[in-house]
Protein backbone atom coordinates (compact mmCIF):
# COMPACT_ATOMS: atom_id res chain seq x y z
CA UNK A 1 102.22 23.27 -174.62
CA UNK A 2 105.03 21.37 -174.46
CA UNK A 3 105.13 18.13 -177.10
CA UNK A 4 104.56 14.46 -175.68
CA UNK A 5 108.02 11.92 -176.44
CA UNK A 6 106.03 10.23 -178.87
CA UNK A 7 105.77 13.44 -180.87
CA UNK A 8 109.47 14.45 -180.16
CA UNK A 9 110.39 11.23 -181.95
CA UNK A 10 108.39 11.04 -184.77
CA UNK A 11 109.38 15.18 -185.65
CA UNK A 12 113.22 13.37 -185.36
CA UNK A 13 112.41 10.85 -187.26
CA UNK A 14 110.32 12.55 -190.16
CA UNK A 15 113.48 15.31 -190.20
CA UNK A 16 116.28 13.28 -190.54
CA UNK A 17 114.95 9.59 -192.05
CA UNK A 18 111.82 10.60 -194.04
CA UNK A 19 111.79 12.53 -197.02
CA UNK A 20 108.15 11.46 -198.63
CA UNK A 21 105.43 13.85 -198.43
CA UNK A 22 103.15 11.87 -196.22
CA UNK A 23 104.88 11.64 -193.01
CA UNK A 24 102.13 12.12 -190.81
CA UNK A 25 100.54 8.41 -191.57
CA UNK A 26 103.47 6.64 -190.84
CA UNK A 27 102.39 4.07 -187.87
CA UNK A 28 104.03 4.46 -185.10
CA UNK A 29 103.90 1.21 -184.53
CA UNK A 30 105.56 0.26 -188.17
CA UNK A 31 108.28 -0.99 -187.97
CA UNK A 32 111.66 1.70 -188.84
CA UNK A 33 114.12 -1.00 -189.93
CA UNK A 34 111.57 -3.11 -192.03
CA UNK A 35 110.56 0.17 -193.60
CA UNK A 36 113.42 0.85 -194.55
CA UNK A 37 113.22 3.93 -192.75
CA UNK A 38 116.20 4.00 -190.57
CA UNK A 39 119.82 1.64 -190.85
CA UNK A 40 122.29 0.51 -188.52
CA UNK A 41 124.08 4.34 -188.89
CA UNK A 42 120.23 5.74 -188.28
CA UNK A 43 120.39 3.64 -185.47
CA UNK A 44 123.42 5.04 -183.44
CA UNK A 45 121.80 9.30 -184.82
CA UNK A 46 118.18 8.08 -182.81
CA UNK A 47 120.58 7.10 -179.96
CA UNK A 48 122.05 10.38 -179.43
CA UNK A 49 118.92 12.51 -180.18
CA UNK A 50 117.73 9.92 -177.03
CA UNK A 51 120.68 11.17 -174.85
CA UNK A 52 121.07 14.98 -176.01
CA UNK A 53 117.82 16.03 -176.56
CA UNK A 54 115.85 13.84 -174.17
CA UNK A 55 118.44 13.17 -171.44
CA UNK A 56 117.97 9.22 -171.69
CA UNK A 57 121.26 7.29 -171.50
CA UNK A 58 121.03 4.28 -173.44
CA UNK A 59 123.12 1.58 -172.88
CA UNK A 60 125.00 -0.56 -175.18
CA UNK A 61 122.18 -3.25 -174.15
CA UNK A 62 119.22 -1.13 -175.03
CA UNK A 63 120.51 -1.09 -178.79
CA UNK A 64 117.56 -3.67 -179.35
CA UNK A 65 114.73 -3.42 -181.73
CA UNK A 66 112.72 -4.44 -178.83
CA UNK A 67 113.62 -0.93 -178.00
CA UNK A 68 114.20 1.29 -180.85
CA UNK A 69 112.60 -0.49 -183.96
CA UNK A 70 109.18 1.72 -183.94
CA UNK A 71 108.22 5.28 -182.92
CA UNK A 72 105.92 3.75 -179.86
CA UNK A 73 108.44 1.30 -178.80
CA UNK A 74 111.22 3.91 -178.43
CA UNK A 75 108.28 6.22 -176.77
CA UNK A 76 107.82 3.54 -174.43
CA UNK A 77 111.20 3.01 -173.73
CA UNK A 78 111.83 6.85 -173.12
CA UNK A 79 109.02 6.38 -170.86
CA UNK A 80 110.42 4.02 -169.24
CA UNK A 81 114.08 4.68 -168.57
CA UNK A 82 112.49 7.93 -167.16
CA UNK A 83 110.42 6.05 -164.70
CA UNK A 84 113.50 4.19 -163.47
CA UNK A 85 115.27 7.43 -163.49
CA UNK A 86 112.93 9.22 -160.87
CA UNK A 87 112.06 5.86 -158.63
CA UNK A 88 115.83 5.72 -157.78
C-alpha cells in the first residue's frame, strides 16, 4: 500500500526536524515554524524533498507559509500543484 503525501511528509519531517519521542501527536495542522520545528535552512531541505522525492517543482513564490508552514498545508499544496500538473 503505497503511503498518502500527508504521511510522506510527516515521516520527512519526524526524520530530519524531530528528535522527541512523541512524534506521532504532532498536529498536522501545528504550525512547523512556530514550533520551532523547522527554520529558514529547514525550509529550503522540505523544498527539495518536495521536488526529488515527490516530483513537485516549487517555485520561488510558493516559499510561503501559506504553503509550507504545517504538515496539511504542504499536503494540500502537494495536492494541489499535482492537480494543476495533470489538468494541463
Amino acid at each position: 500500500m503505497t503511503d498518502s503525501i500527508e504521511a510522506r511528509i510527516r515521516r520527512f519531517i519526524e526524520d530530519n526536524f524531530l528528535f522527541a519521542d512523541d512524534l506521532e501527536n504532532f498536529p498536522a495542522e501545528s504550525s512547523l515554524l512556530e514550533a520551532g520545528v523547522i527554520d529558514s535552512t529547514g525550509v529550503l531541505e522540505l523544498v527539495g524533498f518536495l521536488e526529488t522525492d515527490l516530483g513537485v517543482p516549487v517555485a520561488d513564490a510558493d516559499i510561503v507559509p501559506e504553503n509550507l508552514d504545517s504538515i496539511a498545508a504542504i499536503a494540500a499544496f502537494v495536492e494541489r500543484k499535482r492537480g494543476l500538473a495533470a489538468a494541463a
